[in-house]
Protein backbone atom coordinates (compact mmCIF):
# COMPACT_ATOMS: atom_id res chain seq x y z
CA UNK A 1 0.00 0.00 0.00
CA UNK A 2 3.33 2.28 0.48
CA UNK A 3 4.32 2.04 -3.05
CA UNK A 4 1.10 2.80 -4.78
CA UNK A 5 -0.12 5.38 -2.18
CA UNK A 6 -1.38 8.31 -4.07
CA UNK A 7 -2.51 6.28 -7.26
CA UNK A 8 -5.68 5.28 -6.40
CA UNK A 9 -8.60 6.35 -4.32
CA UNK A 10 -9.64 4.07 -0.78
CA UNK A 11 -12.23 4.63 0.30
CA UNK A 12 -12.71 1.53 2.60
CA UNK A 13 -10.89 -1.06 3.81
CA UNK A 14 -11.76 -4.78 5.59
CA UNK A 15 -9.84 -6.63 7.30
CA UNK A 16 -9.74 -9.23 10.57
CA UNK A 17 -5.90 -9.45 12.38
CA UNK A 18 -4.90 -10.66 15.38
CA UNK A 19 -4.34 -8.49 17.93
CA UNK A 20 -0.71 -7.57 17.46
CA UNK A 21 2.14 -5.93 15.81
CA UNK A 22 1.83 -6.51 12.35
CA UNK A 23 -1.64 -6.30 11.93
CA UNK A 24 -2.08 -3.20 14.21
CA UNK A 25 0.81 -1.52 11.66
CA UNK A 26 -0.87 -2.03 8.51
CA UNK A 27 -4.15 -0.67 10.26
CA UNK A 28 -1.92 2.62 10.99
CA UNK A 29 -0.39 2.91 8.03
CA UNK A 30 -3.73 2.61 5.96
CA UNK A 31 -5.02 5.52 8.76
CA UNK A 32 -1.94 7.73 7.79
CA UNK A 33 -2.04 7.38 3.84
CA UNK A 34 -5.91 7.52 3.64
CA UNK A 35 -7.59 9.03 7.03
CA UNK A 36 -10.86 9.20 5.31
CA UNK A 37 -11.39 5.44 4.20
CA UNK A 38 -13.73 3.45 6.29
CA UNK A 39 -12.75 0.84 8.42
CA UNK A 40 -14.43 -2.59 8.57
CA UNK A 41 -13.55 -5.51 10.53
CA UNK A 42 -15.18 -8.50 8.48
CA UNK A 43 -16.32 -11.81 10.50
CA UNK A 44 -17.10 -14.96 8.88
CA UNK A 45 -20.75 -14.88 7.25
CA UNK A 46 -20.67 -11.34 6.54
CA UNK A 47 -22.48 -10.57 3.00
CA UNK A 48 -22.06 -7.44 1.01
CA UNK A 49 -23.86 -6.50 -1.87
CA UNK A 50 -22.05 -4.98 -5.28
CA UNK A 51 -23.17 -2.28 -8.13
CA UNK A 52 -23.88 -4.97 -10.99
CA UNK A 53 -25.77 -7.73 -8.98
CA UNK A 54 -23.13 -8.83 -7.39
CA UNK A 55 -22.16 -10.43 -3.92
CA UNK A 56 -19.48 -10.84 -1.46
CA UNK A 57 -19.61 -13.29 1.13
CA UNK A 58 -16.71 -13.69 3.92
CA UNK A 59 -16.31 -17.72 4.88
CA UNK A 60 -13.34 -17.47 6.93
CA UNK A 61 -11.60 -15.11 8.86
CA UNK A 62 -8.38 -15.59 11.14
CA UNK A 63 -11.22 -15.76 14.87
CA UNK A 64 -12.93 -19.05 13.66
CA UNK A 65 -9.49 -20.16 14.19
CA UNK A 66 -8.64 -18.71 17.64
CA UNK A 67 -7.45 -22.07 19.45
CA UNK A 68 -4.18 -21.36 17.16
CA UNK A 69 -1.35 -19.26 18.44
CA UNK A 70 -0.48 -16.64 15.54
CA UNK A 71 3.34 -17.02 14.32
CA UNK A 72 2.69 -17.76 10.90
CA UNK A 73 0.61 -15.04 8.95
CA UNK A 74 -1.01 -17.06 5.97
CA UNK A 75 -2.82 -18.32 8.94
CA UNK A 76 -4.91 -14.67 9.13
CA UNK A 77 -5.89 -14.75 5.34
CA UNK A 78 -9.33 -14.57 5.07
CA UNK A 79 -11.32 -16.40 2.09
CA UNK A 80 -14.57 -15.39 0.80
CA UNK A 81 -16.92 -16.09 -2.26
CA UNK A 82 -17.90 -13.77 -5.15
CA UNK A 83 -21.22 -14.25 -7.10
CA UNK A 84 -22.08 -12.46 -9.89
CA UNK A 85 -24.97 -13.49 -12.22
CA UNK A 86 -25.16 -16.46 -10.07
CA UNK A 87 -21.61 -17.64 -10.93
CA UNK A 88 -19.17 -18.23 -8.23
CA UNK A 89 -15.63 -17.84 -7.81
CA UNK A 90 -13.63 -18.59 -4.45
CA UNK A 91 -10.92 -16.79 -3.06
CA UNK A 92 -9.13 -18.77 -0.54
CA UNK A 93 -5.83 -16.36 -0.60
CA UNK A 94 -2.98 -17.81 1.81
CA UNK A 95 -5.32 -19.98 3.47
CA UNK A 96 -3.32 -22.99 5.01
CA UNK A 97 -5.14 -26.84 6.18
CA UNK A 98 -6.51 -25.34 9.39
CA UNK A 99 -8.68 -22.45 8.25
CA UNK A 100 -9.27 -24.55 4.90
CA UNK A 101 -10.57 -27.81 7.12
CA UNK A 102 -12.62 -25.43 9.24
CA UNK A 103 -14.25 -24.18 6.16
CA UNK A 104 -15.35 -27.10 4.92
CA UNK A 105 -16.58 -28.53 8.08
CA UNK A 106 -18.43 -25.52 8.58
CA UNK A 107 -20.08 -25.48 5.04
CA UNK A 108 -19.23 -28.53 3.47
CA UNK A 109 -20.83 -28.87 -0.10
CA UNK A 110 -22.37 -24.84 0.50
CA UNK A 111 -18.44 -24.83 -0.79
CA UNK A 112 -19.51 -25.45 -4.29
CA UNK A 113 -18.02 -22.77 -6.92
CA UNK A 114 -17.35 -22.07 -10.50
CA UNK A 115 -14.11 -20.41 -10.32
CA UNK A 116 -11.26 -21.47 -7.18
CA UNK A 117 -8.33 -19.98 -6.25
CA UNK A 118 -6.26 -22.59 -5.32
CA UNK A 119 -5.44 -22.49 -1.44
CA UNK A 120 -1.86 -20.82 -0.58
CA UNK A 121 -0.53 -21.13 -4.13
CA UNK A 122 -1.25 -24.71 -4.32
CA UNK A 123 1.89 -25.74 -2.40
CA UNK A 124 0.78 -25.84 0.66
CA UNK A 125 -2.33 -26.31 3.33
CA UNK A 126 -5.45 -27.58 0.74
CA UNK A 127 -7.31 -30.24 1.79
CA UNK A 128 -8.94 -32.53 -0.44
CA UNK A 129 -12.82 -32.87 1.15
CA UNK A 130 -12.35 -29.25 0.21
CA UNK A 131 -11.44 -29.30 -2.92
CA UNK A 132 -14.02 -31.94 -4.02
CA UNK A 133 -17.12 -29.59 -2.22
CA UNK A 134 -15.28 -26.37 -4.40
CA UNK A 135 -15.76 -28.87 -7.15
CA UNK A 136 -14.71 -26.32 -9.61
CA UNK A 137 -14.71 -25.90 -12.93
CA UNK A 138 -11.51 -23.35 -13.79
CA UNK A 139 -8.04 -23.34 -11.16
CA UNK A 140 -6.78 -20.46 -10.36
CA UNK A 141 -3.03 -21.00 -9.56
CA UNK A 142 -1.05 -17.97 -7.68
CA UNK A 143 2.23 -19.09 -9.02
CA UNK A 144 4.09 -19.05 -12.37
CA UNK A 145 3.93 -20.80 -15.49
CA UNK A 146 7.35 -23.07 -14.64
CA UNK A 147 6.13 -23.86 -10.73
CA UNK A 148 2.45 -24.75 -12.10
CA UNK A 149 4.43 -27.29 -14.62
CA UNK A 150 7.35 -28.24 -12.62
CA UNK A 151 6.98 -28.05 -8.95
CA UNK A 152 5.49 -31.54 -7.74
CA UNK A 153 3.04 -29.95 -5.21
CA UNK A 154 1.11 -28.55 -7.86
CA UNK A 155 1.09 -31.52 -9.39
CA UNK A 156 0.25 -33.16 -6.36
CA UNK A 157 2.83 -35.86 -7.04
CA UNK A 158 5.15 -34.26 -4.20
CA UNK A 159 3.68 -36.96 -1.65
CA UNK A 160 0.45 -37.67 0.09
CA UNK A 161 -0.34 -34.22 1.50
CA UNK A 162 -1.35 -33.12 -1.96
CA UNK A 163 -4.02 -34.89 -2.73
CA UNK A 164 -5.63 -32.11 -3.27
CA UNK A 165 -3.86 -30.59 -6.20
CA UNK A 166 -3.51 -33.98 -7.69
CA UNK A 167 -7.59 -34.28 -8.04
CA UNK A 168 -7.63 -31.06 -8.77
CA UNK A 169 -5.44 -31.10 -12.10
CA UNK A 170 -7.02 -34.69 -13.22
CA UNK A 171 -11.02 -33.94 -12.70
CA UNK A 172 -12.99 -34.33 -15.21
CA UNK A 173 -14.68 -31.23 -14.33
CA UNK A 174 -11.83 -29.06 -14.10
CA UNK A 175 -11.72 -27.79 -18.05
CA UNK A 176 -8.83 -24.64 -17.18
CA UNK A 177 -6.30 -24.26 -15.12
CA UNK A 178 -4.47 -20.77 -15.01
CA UNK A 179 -1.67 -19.45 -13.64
CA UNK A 180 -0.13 -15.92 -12.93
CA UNK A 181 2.26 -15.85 -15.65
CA UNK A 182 -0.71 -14.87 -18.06
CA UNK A 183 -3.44 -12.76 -18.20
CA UNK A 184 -6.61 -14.14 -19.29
CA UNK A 185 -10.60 -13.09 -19.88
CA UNK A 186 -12.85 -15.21 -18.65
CA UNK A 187 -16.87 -14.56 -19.64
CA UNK A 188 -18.83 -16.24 -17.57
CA UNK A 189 -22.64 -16.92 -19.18
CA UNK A 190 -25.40 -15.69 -16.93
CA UNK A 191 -27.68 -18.96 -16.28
């Protein structure tokens, strides 16, 4: 938010942290670059509704997790669910296996999306119950072309704890997998 201060407009901001240093510092800093953007603190199950028909919905936040001491940050990413024109597409961020698990024992098959960002870059902390309730159609990969064809977690090959990204790239119902080393359009028909 430092480097690009100054090149865009906030006007709001959502978050959930932990109560400490870190988190508390990128509060203040958003306070001292833009003192007039609203501050949110979003909790699981929150829903916001978008210009264009469109929803938000939060499905995990860093408190449904609270019986976790907080060393390791991907542990506060929060995931949450777009729907537009009743297609879905799930951002799970740097969610690891504890907040994933949680989510799907929470809302199971309620999981079910279009689009999925693969949890934590796909190299770490998916779970495959998860992945099969996402039951997605395109993969969203946060890495580059040469880890998404090389590294053996995404191919789920690395050993057992990647189950996940193994079903993943061999469902049937998977038709596209993308990663960050391109820049593609998807149109999603309206039902």
């Amino acid at each position: 938010i430092k480097a690009y201060a100054g090149q865009f407009d906030l006007t709001q901001v959502c978050y959930n942290f932990p109560n400490d240093g870190a988190g508390q510092a990128f509060v203040q800093t958003v306070k001292n670059l833009y003192p007039n953007a609203g501050h949110y603190v979003m909790h699981t199950g929150d829903k916001f509704y978008l210009p264009g028909n469109a929803e938000l919905e939060i499905l995990c936040t860093v408190e449904d997790l609270d019986e976790l001491k907080w060393g390791n940050w991907n542990l506060t990413s929060a995931a949450w669910r777009f729907t537009v024109e009743g297609k879905t597409i799930l951002i799970t961020g740097d969610t690891e296996t504890a907040p994933n698990n949680k989510m799907y024992q929470t809302f199971g098959k309620y999981l079910k999306s279009d689009i999925y960002q693969v949890p934590h870059h796909g190299a770490n902390g998916g779970v495959l119950s998860m992945s099969k309730a996402v039951d997605p159609t395109i993969c969203f990969w946060a890495v580059s072309q040469m880890k998404f064809e090389n590294d053996n977690r995404m191919g789920g090959t690395a050993y057992a704890k990647y189950d996940y990204t193994q079903w993943l790239r061999r469902s049937a119902n998977v038709t596209a997998h993308y990663h960050q080393s391109e820049t593609v359009t998807i149109e999603l028909p309206t039902l």
